[in-house]
N, C-alpha and C. Protein backbone atom coordinates (compact mmCIF):
# COMPACT_ATOMS: atom_id res chain seq x y z
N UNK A 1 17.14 8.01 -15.80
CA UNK A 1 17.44 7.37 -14.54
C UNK A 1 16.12 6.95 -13.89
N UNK A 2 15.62 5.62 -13.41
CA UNK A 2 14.55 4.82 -12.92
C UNK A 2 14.86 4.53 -11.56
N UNK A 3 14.94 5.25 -10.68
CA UNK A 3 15.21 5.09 -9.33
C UNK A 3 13.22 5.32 -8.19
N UNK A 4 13.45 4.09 -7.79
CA UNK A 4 12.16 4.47 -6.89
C UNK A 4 11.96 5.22 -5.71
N UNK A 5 10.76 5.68 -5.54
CA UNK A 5 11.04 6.41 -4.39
C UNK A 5 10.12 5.67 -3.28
N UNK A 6 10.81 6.12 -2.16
CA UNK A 6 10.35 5.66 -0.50
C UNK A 6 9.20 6.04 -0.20
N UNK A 7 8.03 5.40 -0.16
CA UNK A 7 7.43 5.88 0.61
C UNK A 7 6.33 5.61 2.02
N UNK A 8 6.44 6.13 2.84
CA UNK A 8 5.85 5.59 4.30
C UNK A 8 4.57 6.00 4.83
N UNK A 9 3.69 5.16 4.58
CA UNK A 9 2.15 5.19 4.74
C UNK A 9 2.01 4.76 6.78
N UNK A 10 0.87 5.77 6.89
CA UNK A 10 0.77 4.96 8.35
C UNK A 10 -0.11 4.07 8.50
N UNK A 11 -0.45 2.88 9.60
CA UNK A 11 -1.63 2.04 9.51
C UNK A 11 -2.38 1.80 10.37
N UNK A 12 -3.44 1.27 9.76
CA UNK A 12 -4.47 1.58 10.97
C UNK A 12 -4.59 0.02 11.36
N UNK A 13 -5.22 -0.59 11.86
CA UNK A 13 -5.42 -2.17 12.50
C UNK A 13 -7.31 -2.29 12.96
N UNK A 14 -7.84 -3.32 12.88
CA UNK A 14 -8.99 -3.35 13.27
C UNK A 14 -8.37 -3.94 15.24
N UNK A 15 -7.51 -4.37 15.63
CA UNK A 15 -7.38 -4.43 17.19
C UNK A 15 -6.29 -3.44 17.60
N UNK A 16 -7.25 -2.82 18.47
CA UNK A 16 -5.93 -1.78 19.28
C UNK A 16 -4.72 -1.74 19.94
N UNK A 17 -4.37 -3.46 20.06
CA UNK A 17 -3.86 -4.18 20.66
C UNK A 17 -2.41 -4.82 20.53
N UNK A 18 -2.48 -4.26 19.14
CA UNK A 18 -1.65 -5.08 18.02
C UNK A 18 -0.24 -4.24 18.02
N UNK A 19 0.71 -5.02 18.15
CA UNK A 19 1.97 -4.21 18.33
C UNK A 19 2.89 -4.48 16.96
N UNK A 20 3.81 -3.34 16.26
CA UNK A 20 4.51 -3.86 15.45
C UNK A 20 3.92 -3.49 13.78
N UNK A 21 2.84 -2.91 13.92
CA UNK A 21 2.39 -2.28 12.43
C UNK A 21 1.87 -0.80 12.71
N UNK A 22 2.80 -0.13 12.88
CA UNK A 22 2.99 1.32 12.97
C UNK A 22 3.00 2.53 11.65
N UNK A 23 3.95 1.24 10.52
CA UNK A 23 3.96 2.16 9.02
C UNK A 23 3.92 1.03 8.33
N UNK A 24 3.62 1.10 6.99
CA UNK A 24 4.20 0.17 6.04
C UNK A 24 4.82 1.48 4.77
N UNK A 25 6.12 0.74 4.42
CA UNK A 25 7.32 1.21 3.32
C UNK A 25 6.98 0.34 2.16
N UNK A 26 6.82 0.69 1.29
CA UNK A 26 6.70 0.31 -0.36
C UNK A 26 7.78 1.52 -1.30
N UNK A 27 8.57 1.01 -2.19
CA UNK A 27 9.47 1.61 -2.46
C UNK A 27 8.59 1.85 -3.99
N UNK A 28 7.98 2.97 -4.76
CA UNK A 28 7.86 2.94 -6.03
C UNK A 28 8.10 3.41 -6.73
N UNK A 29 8.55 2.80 -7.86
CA UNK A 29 9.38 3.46 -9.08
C UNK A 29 8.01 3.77 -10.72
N UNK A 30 9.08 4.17 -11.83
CA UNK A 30 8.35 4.54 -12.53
C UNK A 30 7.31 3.16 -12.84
N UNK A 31 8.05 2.07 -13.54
CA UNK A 31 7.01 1.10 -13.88
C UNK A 31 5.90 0.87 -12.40
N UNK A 32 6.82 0.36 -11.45
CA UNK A 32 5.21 0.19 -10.41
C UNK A 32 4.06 1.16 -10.48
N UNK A 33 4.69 2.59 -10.81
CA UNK A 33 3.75 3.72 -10.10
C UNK A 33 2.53 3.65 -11.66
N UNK A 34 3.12 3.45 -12.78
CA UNK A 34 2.59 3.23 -13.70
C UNK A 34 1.59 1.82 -13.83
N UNK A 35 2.26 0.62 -13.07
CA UNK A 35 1.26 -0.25 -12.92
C UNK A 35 -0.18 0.05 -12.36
N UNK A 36 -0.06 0.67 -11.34
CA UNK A 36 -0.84 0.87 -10.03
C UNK A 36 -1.51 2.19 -10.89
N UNK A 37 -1.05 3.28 -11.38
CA UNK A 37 -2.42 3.59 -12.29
C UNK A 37 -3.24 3.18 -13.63
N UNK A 38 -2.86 1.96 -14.25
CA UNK A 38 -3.38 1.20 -15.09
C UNK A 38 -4.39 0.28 -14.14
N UNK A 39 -4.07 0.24 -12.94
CA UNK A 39 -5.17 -0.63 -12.45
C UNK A 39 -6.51 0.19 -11.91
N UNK A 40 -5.91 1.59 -11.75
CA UNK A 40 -7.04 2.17 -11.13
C UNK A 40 -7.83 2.89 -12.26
N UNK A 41 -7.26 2.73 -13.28
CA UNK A 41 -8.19 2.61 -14.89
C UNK A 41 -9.13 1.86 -15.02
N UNK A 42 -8.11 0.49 -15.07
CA UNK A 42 -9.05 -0.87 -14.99
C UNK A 42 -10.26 -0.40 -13.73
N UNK A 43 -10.30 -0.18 -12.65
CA UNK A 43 -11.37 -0.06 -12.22
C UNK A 43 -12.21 1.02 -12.80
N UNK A 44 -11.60 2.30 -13.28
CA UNK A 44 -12.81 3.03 -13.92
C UNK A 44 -13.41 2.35 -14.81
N UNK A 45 -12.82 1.21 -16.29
CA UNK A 45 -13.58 0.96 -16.93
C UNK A 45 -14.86 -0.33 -16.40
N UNK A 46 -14.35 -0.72 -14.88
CA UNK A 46 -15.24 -1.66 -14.88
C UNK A 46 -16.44 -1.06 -14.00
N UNK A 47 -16.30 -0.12 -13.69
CA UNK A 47 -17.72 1.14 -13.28
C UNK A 47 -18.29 1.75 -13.96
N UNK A 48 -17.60 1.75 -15.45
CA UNK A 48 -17.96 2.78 -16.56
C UNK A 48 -19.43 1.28 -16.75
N UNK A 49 -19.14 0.09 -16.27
CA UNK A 49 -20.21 -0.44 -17.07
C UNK A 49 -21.42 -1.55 -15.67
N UNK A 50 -20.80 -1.24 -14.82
CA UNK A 50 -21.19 -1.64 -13.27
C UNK A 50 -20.91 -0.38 -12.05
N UNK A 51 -21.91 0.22 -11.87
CA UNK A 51 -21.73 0.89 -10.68
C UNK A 51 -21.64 0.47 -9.42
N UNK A 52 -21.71 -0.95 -8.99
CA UNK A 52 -22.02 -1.19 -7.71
C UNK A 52 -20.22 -1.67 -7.52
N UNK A 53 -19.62 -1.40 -8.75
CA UNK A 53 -17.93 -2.30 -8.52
C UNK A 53 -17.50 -0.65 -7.51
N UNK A 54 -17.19 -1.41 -6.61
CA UNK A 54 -16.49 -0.36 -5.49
C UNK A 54 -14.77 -0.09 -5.46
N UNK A 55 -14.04 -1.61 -5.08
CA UNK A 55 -12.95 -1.62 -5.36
C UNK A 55 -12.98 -3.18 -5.67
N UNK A 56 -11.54 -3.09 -6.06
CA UNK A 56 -10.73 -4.19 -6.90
C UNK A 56 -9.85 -4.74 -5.87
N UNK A 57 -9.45 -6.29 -5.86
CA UNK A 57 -7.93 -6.64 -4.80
C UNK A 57 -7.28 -7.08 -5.88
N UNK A 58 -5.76 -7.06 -5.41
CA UNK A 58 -4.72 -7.55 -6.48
C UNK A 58 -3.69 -8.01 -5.19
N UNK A 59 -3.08 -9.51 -5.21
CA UNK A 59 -1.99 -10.10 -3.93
C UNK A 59 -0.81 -9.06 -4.55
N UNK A 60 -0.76 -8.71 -3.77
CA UNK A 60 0.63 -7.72 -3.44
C UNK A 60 1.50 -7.94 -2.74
N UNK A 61 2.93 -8.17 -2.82
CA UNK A 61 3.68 -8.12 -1.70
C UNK A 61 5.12 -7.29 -1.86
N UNK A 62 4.72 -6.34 -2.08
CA UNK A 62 5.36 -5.16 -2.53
C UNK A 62 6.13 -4.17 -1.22
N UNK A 63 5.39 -3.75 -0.13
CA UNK A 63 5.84 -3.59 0.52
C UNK A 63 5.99 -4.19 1.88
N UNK A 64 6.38 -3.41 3.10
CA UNK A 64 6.34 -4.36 4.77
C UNK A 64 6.18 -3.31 5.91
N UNK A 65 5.44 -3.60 6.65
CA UNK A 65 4.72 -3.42 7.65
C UNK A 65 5.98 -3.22 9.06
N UNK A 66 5.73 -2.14 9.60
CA UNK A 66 6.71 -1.93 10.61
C UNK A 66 6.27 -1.23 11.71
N UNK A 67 6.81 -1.69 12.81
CA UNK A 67 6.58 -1.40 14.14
C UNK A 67 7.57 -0.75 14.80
N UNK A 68 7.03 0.22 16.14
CA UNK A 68 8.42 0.99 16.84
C UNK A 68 8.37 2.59 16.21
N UNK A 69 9.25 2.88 17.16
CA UNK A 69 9.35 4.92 16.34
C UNK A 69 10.61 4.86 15.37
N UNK A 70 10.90 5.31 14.63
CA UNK A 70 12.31 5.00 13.46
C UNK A 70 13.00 6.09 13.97
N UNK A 71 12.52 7.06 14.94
CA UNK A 71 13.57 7.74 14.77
C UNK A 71 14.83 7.65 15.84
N UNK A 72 14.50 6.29 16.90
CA UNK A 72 15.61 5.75 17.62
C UNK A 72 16.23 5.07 17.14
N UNK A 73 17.93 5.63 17.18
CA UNK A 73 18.61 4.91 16.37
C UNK A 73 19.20 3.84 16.95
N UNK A 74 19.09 3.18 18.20
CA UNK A 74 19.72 2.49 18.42
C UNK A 74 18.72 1.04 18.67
N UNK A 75 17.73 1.52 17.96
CA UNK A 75 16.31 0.26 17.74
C UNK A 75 16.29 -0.26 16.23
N UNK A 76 16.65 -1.60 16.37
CA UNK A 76 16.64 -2.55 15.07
C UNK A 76 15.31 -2.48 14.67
N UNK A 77 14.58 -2.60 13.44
CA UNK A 77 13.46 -2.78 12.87
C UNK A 77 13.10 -3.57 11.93
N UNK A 78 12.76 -4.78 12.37
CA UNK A 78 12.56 -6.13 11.18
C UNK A 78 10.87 -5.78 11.18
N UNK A 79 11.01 -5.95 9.90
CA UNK A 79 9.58 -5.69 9.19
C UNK A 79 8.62 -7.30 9.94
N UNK A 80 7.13 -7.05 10.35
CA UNK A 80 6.40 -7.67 10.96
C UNK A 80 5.79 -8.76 10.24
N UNK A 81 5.50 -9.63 10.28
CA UNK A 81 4.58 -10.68 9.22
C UNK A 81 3.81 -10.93 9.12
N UNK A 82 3.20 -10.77 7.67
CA UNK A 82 2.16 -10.71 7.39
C UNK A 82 1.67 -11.99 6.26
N UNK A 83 0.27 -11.94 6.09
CA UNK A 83 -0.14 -12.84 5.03
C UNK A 83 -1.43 -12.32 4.80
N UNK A 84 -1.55 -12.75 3.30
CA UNK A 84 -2.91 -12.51 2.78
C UNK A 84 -2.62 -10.57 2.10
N UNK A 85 -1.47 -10.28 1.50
CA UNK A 85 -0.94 -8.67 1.68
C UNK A 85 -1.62 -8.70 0.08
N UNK A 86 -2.50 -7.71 0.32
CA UNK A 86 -3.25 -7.42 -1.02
C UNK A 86 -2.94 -5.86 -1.47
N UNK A 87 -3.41 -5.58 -2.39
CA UNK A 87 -3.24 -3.67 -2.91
C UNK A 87 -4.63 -3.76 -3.38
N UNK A 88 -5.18 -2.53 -2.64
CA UNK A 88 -6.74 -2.20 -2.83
C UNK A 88 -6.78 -1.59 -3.66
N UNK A 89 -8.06 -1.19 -4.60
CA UNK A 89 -7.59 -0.15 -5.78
C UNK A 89 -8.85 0.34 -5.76
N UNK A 90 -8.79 1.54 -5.17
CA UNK A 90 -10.17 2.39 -4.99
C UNK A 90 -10.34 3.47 -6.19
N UNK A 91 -11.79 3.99 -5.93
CA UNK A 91 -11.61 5.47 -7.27
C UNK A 91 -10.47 6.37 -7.15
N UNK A 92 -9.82 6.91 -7.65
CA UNK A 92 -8.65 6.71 -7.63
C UNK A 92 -7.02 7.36 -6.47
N UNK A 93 -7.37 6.04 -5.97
CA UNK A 93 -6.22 5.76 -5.01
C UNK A 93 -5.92 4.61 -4.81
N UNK A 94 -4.91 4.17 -4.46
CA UNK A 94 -4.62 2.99 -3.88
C UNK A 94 -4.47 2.58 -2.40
N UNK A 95 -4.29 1.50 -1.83
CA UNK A 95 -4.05 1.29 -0.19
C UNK A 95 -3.32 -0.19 -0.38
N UNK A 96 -2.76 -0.63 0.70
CA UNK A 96 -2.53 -1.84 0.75
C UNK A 96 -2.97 -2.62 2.43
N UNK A 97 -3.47 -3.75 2.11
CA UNK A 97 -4.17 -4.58 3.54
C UNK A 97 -3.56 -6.18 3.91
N UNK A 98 -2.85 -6.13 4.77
CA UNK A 98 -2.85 -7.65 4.96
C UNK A 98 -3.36 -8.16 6.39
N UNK A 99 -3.32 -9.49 6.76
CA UNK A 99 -3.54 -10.26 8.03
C UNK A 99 -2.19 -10.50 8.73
N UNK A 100 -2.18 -9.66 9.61
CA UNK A 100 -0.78 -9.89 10.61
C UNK A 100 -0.74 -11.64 10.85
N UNK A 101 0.72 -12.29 10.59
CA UNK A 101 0.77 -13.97 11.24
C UNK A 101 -0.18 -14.19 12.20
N UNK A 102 -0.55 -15.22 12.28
CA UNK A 102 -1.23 -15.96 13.54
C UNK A 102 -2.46 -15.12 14.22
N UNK A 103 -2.98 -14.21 13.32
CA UNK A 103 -4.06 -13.39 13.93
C UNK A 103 -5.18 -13.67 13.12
N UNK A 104 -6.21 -12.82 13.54
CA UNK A 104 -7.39 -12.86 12.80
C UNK A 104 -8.16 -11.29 12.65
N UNK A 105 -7.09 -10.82 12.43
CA UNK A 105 -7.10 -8.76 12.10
C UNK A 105 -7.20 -8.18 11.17
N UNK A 106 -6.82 -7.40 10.75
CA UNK A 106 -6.87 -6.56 9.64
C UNK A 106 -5.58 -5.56 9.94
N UNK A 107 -4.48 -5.52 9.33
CA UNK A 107 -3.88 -3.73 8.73
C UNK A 107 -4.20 -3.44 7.85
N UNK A 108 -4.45 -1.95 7.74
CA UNK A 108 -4.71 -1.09 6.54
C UNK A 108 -3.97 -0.05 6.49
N UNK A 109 -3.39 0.55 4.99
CA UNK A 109 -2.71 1.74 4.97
C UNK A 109 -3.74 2.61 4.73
N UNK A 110 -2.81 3.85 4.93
CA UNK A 110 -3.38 5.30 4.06
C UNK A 110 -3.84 4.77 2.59
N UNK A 111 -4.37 6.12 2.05
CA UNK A 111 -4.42 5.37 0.61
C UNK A 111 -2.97 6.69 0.02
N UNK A 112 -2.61 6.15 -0.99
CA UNK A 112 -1.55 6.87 -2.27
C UNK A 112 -2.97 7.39 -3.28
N UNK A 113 -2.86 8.40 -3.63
CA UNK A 113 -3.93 9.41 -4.84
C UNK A 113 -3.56 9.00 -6.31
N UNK A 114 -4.07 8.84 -7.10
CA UNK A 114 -3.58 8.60 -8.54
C UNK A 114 -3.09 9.97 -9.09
N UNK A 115 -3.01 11.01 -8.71
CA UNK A 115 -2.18 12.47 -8.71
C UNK A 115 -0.94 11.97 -8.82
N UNK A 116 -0.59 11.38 -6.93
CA UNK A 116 0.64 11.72 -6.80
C UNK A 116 1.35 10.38 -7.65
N UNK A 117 0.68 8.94 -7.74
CA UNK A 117 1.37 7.90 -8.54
C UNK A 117 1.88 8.83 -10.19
N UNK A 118 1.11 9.77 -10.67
CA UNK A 118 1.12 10.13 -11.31
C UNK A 118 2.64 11.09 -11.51
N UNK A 119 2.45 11.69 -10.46
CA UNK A 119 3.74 12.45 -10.00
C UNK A 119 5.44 11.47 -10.08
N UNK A 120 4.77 10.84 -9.72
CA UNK A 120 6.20 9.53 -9.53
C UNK A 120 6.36 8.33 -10.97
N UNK A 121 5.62 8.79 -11.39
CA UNK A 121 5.80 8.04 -13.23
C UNK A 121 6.23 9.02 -13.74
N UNK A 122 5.76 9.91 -13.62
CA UNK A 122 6.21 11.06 -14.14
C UNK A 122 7.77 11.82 -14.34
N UNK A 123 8.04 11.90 -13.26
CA UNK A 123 9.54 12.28 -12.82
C UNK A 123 10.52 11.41 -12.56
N UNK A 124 10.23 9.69 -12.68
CA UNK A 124 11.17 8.72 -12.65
C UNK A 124 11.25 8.44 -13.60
N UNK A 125 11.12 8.83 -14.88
CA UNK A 125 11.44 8.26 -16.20
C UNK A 125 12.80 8.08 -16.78
């Protein structure tokens, strides 16, 4: 059974100002979670031969960005818009970053550990 799992990163913003990117939800299953540590391979092998490679971008639009507390239930929650939604691929973890519409900002998630992607290839097989 290949069922993905939920999961809810919080985010940070370069303006304090910015309303509406509170979490971002990316749902990952076995193949994604397995993608996403083949890439953070790919970056070990490209340090194994360049140390100054820090991280890697890959356009992502995998998950969405959300604003508000979830745990009022009587508050609708349409995911916020974004562009430019990339997946960072650090030593090994991942994050994801995009440019909120009509701004000139930054969101950033938490990062995910290549442990726990590991954990979730693992047990969604």
């Amino acid at each position: 059974m290949n069922t993905a799992k939920k999961v809810v990163l919080p985010v940070s913003c370069s303006n304090d100002y910015l309303d509406g990117f509170d979490e971002f939800v990316v749902e990952i299953g076995a193949v994604y979670a397995r993608l996403l540590l083949e890439r953070i391979k790919l970056l070990e092998s490209i340090r194994a031969k360049d140390h100054d490679a820090y991280e890697i971008y890959f356009w992502d639009c995998s998950g969405e960005y959300f604003g508000g507390d979830p745990s009022e239930p009587d508050q609708v929650r349409e995911p916020s818009r974004t562009e430019c939604n990339q997946l960072v691929v650090r030593d090994g973890e991942v994050l994801w970053t995009a440019i909120p519409k009509h701004t000139d900002v930054y969101v950033t998630t938490d990062s995910i550990k290549a442990a726990d992607l590991a954990e979730v290839a693992g047990s969604l097989r």
